[in-house]
Each structure stands twice: as structure tokens, then as C-alpha cells.
PDB file of N, CA and C in Angstrom:
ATOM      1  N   UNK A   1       0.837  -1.183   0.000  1.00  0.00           N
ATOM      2  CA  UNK A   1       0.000   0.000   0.000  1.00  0.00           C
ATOM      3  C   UNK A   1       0.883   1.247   0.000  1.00  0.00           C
ATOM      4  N   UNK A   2       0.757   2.223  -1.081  1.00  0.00           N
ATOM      5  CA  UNK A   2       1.352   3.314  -1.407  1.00  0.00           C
ATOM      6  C   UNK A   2       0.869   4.534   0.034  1.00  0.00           C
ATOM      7  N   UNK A   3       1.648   5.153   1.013  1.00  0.00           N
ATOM      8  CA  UNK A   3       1.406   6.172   1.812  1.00  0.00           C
ATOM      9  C   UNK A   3       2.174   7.416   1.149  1.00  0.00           C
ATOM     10  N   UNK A   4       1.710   8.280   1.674  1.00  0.00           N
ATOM     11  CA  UNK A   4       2.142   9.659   1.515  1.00  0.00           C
ATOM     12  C   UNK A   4       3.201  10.056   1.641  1.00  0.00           C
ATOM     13  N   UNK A   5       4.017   9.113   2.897  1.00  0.00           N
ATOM     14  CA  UNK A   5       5.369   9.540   3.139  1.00  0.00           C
ATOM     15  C   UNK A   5       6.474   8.577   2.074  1.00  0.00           C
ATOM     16  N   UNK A   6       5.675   7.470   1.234  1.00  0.00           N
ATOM     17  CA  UNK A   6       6.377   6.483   0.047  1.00  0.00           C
ATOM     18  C   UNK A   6       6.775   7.753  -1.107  1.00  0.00           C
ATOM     19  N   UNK A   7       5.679   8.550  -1.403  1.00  0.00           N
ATOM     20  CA  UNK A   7       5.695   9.175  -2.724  1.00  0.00           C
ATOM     21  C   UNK A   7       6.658  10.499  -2.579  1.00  0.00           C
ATOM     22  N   UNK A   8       7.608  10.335  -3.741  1.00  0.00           N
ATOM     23  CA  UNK A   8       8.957  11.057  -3.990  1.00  0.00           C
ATOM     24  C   UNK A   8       7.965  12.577  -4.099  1.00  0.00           C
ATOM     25  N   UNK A   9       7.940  13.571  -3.667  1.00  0.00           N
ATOM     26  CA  UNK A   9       7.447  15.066  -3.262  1.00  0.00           C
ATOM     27  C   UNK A   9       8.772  15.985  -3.374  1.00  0.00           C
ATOM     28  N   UNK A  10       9.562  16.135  -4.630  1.00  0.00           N
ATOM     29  CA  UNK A  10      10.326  17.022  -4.614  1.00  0.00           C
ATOM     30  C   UNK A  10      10.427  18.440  -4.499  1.00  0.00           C
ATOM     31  N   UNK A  11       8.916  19.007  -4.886  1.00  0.00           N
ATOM     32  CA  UNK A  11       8.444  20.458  -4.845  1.00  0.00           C
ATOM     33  C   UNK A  11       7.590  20.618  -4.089  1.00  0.00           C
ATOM     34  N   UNK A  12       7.654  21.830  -2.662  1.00  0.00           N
ATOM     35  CA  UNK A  12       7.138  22.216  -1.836  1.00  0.00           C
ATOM     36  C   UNK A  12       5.757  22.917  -2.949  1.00  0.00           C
ATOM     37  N   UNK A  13       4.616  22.298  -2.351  1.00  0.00           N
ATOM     38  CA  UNK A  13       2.848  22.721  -2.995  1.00  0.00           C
ATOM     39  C   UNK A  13       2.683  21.961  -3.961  1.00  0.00           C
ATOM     40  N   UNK A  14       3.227  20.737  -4.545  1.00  0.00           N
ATOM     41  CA  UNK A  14       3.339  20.267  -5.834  1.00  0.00           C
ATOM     42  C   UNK A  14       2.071  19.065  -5.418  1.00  0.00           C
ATOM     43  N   UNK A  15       1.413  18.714  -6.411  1.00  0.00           N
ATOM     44  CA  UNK A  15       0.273  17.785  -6.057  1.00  0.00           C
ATOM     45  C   UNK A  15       0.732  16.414  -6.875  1.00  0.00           C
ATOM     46  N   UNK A  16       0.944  15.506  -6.366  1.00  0.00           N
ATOM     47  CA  UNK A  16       1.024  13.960  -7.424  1.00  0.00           C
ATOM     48  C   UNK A  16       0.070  13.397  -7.469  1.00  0.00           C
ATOM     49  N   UNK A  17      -0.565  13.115  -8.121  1.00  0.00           N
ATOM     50  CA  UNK A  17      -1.673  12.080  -8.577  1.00  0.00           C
ATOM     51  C   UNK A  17      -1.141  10.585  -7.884  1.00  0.00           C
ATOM     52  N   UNK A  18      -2.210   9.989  -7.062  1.00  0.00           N
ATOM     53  CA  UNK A  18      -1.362   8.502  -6.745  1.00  0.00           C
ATOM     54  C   UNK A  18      -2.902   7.500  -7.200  1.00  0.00           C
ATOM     55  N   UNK A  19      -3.861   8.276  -7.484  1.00  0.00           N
ATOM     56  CA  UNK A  19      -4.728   7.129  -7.704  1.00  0.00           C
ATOM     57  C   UNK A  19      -6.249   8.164  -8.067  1.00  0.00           C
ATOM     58  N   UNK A  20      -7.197   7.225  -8.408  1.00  0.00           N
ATOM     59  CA  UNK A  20      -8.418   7.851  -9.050  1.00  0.00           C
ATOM     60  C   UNK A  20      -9.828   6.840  -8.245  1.00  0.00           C
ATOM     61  N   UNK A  21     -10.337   7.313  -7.945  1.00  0.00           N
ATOM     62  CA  UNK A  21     -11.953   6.686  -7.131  1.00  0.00           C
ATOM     63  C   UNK A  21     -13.066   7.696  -8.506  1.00  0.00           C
ATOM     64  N   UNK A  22     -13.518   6.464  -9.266  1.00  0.00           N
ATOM     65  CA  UNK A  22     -14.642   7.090 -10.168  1.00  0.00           C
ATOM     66  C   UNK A  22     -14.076   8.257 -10.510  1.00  0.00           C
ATOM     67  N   UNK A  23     -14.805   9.205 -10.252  1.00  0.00           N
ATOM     68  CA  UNK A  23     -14.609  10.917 -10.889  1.00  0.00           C
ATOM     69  C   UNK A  23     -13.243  11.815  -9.848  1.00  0.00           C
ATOM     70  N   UNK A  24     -12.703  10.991  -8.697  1.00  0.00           N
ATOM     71  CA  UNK A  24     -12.044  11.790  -7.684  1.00  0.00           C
ATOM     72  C   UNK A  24     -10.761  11.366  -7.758  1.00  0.00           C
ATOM     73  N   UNK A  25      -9.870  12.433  -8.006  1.00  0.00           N
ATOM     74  CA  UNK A  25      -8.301  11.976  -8.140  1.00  0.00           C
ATOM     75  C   UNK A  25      -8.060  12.206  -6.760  1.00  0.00           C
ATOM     76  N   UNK A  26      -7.185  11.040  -6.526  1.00  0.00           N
ATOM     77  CA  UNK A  26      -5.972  11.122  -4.997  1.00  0.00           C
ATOM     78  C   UNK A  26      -4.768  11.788  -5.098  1.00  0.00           C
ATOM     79  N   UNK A  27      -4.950  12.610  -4.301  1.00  0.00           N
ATOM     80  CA  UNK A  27      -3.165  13.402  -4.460  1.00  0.00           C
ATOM     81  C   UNK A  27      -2.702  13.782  -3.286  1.00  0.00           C
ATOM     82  N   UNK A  28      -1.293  13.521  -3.325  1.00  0.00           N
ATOM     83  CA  UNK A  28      -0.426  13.894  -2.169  1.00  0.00           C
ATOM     84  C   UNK A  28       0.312  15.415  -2.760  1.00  0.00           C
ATOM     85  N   UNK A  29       0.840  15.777  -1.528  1.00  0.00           N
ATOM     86  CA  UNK A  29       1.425  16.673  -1.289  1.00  0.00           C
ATOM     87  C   UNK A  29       2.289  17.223  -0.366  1.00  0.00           C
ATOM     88  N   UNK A  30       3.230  18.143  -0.467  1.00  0.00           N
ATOM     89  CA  UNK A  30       4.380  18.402   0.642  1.00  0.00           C
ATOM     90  C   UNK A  30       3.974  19.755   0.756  1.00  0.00           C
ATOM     91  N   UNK A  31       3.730  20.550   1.520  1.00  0.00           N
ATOM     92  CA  UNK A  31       3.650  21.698   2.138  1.00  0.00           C
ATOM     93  C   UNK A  31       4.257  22.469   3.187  1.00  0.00           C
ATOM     94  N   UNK A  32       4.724  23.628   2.450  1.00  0.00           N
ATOM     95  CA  UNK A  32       5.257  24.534   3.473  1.00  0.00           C
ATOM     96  C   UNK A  32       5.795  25.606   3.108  1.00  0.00           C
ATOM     97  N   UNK A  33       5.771  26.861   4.132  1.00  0.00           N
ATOM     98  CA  UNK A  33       5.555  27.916   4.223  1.00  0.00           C
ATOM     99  C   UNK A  33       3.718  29.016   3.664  1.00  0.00           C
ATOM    100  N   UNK A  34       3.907  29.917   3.149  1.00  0.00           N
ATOM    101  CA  UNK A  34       2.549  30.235   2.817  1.00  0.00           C
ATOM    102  C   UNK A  34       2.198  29.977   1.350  1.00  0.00           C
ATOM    103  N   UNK A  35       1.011  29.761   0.870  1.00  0.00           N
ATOM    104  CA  UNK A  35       0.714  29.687  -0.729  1.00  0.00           C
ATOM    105  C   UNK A  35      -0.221  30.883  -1.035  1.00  0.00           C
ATOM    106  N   UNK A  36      -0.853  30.357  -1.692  1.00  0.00           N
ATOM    107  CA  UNK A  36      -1.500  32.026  -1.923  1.00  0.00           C
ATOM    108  C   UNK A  36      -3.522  32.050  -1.986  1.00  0.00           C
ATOM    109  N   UNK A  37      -4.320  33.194  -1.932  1.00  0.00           N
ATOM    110  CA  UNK A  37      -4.665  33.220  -1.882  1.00  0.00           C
ATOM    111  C   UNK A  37      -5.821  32.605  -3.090  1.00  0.00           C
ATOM    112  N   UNK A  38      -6.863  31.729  -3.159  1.00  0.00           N
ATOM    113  CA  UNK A  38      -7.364  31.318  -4.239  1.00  0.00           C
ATOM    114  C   UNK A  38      -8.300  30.735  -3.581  1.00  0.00           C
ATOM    115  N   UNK A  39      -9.360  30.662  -4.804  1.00  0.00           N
ATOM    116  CA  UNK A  39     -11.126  29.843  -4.723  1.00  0.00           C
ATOM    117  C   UNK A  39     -10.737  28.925  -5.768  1.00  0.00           C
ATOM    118  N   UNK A  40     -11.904  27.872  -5.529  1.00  0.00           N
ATOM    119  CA  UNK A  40     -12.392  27.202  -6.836  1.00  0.00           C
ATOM    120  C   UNK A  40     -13.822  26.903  -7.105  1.00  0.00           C
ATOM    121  N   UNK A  41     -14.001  28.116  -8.294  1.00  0.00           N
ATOM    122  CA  UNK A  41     -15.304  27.919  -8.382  1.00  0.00           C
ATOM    123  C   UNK A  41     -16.328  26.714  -8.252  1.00  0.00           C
ATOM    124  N   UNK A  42     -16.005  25.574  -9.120  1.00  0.00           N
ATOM    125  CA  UNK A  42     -16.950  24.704  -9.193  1.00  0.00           C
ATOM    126  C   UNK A  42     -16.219  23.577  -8.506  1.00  0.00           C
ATOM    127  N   UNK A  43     -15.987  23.240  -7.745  1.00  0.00           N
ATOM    128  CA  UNK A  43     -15.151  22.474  -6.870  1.00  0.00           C
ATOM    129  C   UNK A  43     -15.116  22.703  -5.341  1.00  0.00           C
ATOM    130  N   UNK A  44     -15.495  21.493  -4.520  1.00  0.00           N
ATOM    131  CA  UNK A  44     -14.967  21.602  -3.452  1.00  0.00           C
ATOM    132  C   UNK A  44     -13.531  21.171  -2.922  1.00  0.00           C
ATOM    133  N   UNK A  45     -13.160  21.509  -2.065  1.00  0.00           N
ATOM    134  CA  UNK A  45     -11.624  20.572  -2.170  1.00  0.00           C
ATOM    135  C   UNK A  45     -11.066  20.454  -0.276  1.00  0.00           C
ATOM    136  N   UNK A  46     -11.135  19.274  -0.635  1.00  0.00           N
ATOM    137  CA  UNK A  46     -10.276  17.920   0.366  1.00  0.00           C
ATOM    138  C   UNK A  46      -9.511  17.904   0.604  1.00  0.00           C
ATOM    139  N   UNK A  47      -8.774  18.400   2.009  1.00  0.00           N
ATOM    140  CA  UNK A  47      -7.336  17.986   2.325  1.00  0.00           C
ATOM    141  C   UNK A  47      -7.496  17.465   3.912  1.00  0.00           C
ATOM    142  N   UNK A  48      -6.416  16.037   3.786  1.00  0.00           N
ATOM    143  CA  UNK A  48      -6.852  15.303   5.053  1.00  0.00           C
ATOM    144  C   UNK A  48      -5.153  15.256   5.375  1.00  0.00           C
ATOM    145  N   UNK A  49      -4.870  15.770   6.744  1.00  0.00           N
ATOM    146  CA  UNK A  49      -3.742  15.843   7.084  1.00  0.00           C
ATOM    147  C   UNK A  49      -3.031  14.811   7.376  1.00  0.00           C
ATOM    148  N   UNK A  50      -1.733  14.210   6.994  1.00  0.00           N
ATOM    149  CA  UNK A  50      -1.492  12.998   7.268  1.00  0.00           C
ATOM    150  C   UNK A  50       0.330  13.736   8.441  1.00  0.00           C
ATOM    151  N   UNK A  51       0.695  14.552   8.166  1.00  0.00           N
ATOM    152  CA  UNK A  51       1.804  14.954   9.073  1.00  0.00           C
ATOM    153  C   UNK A  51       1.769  16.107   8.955  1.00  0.00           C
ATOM    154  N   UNK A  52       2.627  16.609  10.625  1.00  0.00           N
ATOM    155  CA  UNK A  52       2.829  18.265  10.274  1.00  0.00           C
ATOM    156  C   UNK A  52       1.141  18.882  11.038  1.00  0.00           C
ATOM    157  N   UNK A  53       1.167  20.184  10.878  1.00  0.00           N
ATOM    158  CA  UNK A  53       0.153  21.485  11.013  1.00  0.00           C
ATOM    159  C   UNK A  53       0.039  21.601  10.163  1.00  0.00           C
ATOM    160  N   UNK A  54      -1.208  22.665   9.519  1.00  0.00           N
ATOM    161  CA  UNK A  54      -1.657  23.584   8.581  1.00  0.00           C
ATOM    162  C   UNK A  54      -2.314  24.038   8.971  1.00  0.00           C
ATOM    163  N   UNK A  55      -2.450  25.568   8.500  1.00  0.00           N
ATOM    164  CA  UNK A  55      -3.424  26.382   9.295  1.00  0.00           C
ATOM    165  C   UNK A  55      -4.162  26.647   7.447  1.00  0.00           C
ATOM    166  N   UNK A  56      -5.524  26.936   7.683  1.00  0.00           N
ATOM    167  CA  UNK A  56      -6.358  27.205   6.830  1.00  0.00           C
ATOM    168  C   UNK A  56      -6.796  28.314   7.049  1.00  0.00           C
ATOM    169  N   UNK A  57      -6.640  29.753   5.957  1.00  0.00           N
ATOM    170  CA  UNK A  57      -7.196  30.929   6.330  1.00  0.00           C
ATOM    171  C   UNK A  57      -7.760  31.052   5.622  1.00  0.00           C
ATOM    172  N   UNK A  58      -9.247  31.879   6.519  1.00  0.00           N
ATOM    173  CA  UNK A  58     -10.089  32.207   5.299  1.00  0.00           C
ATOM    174  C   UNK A  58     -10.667  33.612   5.559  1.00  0.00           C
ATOM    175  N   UNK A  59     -11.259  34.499   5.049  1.00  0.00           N
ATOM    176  CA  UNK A  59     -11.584  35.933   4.945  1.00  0.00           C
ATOM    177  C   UNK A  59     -11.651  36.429   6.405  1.00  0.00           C
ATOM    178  N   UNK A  60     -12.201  35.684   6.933  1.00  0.00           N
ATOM    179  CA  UNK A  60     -13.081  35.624   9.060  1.00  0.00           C
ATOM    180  C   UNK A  60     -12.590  34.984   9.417  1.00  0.00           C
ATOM    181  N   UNK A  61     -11.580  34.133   9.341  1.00  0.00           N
ATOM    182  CA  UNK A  61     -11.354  32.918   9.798  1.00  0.00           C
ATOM    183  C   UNK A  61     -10.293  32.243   9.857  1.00  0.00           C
ATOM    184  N   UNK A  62      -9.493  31.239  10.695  1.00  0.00           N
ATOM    185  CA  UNK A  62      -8.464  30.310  10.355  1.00  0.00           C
ATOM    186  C   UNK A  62      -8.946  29.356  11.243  1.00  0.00           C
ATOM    187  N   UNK A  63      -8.944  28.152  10.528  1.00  0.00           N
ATOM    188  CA  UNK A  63      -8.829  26.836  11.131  1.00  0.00           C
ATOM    189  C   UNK A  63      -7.238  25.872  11.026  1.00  0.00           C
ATOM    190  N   UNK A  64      -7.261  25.511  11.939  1.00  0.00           N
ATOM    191  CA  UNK A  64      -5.957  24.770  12.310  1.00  0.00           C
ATOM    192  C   UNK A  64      -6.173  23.529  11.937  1.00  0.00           C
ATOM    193  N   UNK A  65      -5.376  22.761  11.282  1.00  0.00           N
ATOM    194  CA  UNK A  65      -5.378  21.106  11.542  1.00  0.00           C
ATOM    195  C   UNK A  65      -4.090  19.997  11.760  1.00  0.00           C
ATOM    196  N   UNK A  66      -4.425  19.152  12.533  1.00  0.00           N
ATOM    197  CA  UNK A  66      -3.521  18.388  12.434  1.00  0.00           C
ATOM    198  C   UNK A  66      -3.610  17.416  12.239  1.00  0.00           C
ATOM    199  N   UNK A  67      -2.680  16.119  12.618  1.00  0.00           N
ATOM    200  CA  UNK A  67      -2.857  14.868  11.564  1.00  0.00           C
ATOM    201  C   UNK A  67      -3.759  14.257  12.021  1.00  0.00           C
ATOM    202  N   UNK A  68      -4.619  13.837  10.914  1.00  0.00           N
ATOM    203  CA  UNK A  68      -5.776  13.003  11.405  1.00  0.00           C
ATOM    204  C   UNK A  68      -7.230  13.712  10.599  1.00  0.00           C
ATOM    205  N   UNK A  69      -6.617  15.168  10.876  1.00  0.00           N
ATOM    206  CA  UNK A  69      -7.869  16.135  10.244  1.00  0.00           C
ATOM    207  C   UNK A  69      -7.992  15.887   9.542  1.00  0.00           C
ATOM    208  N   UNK A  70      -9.399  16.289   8.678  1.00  0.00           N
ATOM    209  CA  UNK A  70      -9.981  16.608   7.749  1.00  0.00           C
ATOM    210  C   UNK A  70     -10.506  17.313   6.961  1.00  0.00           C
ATOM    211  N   UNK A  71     -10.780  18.510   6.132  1.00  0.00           N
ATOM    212  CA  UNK A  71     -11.219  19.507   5.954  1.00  0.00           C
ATOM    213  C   UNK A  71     -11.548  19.513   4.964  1.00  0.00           C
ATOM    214  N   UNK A  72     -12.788  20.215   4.995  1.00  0.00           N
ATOM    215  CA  UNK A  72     -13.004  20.173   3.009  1.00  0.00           C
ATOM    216  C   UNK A  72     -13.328  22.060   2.968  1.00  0.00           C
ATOM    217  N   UNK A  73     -12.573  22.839   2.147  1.00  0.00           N
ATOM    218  CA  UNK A  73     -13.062  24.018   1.406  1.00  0.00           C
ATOM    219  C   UNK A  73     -14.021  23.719   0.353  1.00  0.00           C
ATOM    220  N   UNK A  74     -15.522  24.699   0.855  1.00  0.00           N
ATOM    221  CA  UNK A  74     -16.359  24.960   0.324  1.00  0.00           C
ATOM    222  C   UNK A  74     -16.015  25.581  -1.420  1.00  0.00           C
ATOM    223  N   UNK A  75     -16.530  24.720  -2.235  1.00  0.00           N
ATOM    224  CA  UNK A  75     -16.214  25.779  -3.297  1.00  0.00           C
ATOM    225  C   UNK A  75     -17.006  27.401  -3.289  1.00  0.00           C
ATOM    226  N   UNK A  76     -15.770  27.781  -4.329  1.00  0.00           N
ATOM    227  CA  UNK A  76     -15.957  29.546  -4.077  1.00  0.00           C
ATOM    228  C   UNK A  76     -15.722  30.307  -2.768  1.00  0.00           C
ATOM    229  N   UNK A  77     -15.168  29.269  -1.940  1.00  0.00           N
ATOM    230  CA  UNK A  77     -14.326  29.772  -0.841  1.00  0.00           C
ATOM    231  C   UNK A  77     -12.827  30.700  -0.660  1.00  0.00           C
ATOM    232  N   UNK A  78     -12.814  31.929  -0.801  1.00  0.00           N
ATOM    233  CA  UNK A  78     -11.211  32.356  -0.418  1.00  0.00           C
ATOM    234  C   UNK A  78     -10.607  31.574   0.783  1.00  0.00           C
ATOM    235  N   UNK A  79      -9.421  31.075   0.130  1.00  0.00           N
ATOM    236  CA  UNK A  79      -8.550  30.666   1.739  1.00  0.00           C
ATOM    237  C   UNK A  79      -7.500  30.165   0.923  1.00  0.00           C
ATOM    238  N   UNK A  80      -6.369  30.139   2.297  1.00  0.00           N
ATOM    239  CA  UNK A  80      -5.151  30.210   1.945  1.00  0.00           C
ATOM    240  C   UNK A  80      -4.439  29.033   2.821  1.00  0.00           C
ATOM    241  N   UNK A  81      -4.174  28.777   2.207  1.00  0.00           N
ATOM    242  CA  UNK A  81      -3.021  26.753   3.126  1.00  0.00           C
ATOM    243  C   UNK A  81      -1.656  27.555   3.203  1.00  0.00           C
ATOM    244  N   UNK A  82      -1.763  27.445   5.074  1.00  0.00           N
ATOM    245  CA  UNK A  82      -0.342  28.358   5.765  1.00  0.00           C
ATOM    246  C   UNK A  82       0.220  27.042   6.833  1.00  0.00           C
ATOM    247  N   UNK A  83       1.830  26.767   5.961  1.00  0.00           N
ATOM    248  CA  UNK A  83       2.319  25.245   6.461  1.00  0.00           C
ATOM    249  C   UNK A  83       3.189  26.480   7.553  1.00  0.00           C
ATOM    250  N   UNK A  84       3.267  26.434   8.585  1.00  0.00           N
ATOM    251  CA  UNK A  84       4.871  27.231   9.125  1.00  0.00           C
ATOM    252  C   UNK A  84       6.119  25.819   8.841  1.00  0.00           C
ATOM    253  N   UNK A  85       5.809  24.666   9.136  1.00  0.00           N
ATOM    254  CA  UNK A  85       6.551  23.630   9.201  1.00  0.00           C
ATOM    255  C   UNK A  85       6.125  22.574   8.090  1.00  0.00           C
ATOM    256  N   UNK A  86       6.865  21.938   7.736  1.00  0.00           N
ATOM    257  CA  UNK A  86       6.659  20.815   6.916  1.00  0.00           C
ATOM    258  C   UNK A  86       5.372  20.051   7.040  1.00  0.00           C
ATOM    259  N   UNK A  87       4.583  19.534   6.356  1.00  0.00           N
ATOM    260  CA  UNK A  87       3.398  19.011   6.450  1.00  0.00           C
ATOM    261  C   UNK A  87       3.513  17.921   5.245  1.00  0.00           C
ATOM    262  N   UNK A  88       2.647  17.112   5.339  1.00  0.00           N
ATOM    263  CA  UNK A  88       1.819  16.173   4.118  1.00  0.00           C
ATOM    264  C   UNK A  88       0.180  16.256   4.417  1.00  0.00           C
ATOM    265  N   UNK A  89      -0.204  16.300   2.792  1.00  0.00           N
ATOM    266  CA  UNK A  89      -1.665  16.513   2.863  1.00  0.00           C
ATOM    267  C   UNK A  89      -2.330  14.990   1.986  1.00  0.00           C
ATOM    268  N   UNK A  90      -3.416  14.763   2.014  1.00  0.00           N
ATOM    269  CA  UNK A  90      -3.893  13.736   0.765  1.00  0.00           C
ATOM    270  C   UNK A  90      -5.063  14.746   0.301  1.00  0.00           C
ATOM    271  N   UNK A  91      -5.599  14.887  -1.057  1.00  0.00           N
ATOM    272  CA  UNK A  91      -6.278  15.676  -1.432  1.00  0.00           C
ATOM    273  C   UNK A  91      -7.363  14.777  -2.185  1.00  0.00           C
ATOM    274  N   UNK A  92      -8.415  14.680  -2.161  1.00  0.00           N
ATOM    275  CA  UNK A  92      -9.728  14.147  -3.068  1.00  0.00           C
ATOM    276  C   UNK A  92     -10.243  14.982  -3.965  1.00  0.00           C
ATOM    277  N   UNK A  93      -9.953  15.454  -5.439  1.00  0.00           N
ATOM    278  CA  UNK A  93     -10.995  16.563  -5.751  1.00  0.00           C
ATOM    279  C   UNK A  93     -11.200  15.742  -7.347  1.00  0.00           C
ATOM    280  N   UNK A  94     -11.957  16.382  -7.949  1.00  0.00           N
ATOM    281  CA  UNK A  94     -12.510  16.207  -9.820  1.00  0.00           C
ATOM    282  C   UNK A  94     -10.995  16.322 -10.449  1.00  0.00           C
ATOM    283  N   UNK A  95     -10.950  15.793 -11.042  1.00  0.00           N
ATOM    284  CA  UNK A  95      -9.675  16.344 -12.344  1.00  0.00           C
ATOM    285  C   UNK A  95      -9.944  17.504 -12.579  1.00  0.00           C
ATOM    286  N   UNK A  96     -10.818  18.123 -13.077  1.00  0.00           N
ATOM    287  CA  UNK A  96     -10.665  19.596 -13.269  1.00  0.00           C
ATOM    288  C   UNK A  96     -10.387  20.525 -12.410  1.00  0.00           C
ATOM    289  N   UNK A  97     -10.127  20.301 -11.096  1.00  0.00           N
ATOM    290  CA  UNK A  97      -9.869  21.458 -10.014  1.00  0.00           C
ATOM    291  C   UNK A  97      -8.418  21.832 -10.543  1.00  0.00           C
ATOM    292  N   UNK A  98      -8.053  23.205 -10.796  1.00  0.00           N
ATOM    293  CA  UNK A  98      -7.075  23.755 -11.014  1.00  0.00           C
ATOM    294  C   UNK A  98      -6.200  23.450  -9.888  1.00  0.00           C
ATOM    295  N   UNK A  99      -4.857  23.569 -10.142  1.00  0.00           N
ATOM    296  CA  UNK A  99      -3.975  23.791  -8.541  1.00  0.00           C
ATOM    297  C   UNK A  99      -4.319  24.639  -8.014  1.00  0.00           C
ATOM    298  N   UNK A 100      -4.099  25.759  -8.187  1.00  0.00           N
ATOM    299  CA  UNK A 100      -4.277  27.305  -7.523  1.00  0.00           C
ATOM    300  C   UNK A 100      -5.792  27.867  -7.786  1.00  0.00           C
ATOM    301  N   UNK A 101      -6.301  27.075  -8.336  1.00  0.00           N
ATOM    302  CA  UNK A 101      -7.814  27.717  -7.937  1.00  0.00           C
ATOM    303  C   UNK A 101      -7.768  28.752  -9.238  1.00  0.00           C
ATOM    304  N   UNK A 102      -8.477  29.635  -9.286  1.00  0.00           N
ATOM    305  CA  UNK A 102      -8.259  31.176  -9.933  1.00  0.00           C
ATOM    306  C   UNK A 102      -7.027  32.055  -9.654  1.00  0.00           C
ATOM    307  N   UNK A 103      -5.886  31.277  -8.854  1.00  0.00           N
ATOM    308  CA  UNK A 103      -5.080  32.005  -8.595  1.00  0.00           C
ATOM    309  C   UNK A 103      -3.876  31.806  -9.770  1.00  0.00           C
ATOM    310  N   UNK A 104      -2.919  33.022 -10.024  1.00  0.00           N
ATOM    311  CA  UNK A 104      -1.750  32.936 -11.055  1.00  0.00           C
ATOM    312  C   UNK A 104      -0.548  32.703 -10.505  1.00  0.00           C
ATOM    313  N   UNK A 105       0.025  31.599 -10.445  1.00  0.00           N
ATOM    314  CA  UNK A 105       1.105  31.607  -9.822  1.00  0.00           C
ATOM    315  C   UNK A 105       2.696  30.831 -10.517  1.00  0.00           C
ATOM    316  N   UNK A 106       3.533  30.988 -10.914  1.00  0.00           N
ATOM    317  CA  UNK A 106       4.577  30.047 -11.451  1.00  0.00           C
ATOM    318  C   UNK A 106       4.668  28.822 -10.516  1.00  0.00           C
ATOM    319  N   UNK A 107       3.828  28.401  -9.317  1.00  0.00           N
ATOM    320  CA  UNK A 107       4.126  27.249  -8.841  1.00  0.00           C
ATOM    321  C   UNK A 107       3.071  25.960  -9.396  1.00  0.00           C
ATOM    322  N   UNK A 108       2.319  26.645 -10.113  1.00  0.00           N
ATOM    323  CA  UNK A 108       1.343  25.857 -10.435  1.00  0.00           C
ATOM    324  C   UNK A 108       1.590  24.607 -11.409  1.00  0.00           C
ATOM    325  N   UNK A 109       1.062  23.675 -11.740  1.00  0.00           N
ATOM    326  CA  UNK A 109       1.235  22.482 -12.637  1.00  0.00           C
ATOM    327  C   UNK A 109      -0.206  21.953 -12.830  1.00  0.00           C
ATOM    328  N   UNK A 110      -0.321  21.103 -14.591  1.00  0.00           N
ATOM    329  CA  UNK A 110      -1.183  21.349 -14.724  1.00  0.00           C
ATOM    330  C   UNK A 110      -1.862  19.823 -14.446  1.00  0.00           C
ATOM    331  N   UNK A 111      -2.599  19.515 -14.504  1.00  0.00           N
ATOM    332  CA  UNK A 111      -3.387  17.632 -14.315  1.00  0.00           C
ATOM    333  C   UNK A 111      -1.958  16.795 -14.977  1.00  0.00           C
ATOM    334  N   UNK A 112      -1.705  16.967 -16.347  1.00  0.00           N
ATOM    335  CA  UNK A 112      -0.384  15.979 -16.566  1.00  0.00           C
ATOM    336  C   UNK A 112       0.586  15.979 -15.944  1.00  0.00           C
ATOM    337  N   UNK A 113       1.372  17.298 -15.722  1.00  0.00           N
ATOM    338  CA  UNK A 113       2.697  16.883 -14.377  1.00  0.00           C
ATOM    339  C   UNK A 113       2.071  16.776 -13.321  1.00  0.00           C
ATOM    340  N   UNK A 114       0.962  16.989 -12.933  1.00  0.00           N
ATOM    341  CA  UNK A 114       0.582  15.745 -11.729  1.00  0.00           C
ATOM    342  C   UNK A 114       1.044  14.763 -11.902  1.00  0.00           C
ATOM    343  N   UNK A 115       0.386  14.026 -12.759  1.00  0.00           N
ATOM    344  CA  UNK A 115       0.456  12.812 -12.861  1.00  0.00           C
ATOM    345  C   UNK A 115       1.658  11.995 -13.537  1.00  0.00           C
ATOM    346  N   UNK A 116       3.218  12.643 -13.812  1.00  0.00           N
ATOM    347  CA  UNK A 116       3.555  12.237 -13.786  1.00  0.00           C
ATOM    348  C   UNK A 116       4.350  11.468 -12.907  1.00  0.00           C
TER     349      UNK A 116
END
């Protein structure tokens, strides 16, 4: 069984594709420091903490999580994934959820270097 801490994560925010349920891609991730601010319109999106903190900010708001959590952003939600320390996330969303949401960023990658 493939875990989060198996899959090679060379780029801090980078998402890998490790598997697909019907319409929902699985993706890991390494996180840390701040990313940026972004929604996704037609999408909700899933991140279940597997190591590490993350704090989740949102317009009113920050929620904290740690491992074990769960969280899902509402689509069309502003908020921002703030690692201070190293983290791993697993993510559930559609293939079409952008990385960054509506946001522009050079860290972004698109569904294929996910998956490679």
C-alpha cells in the first residue's frame, strides 16, 4: 500500500496524482511555508492531514489542523493553506480542479505533471 510519506514530493505545494476513485483523483502533497490566496469555483476541495500542522485561512477565519484532520473548502471559498513547518496533505478533488484555484502563480502544474 502506497502512503504519503512512500511518494517522492520534490516540490514544496506540488500535487502527485497517486490514484483515481470514479470521478475523484488522490493526491499527495508536501507543504510549506505560505501559498497564496485562491477559490475554486466549481469544486470543493479535500485535504486530510497525514503529518505536520496547517493552518487554513479564510476571509473571518483560520482553522488549524492536524494529523488526522480533515477539511473540506467549500467551493468559491477564499482561503489560503499556511504550512509554518513541513506538512503532508492527501487531497480528493474532480480532475478539473485547477492547482491554484483562480489564482496565477509560477508554482502551479497542470493535471499531466501531476500525474507524472
Amino acid at each position: 500500500m502506497i502512503t504519503p510519506a512512500d511518494v517522492d514530493l520534490e516540490d514544496i505545494w506540488f500535487r502527485r496524482v497517486v490514484g483515481q476513485v470514479n470521478d475523484q483523483l488522490m493526491k499527495v502533497a508536501k507543504l510549506k511555508g505560505q501559498n497564496v490566496w485562491n477559490k475554486h469555483d466549481g469544486e470543493d476541495e479535500m485535504f486530510l492531514l497525514v503529518s505536520g500542522i496547517l493552518k487554513m485561512e479564510y476571509e473571518d477565519r483560520t482553522v488549524e489542523l492536524k494529523v488526522g484532520d480533515l477539511h473540506v473548502v467549500p467551493r468559491g471559498v477564499m482561503h489560503n493553506p499556511i504550512a509554518e513547518e513541513e506538512c503532508r496533505v492527501v487531497l480528493i478533488e474532480p480532475a478539473s480542479t485547477k492547482h491554484f484555484g483562480n489564482a496565477t502563480t509560477e508554482k502551479a502544474k497542470n493535471l499531466e505533471e501531476q500525474m507524472s
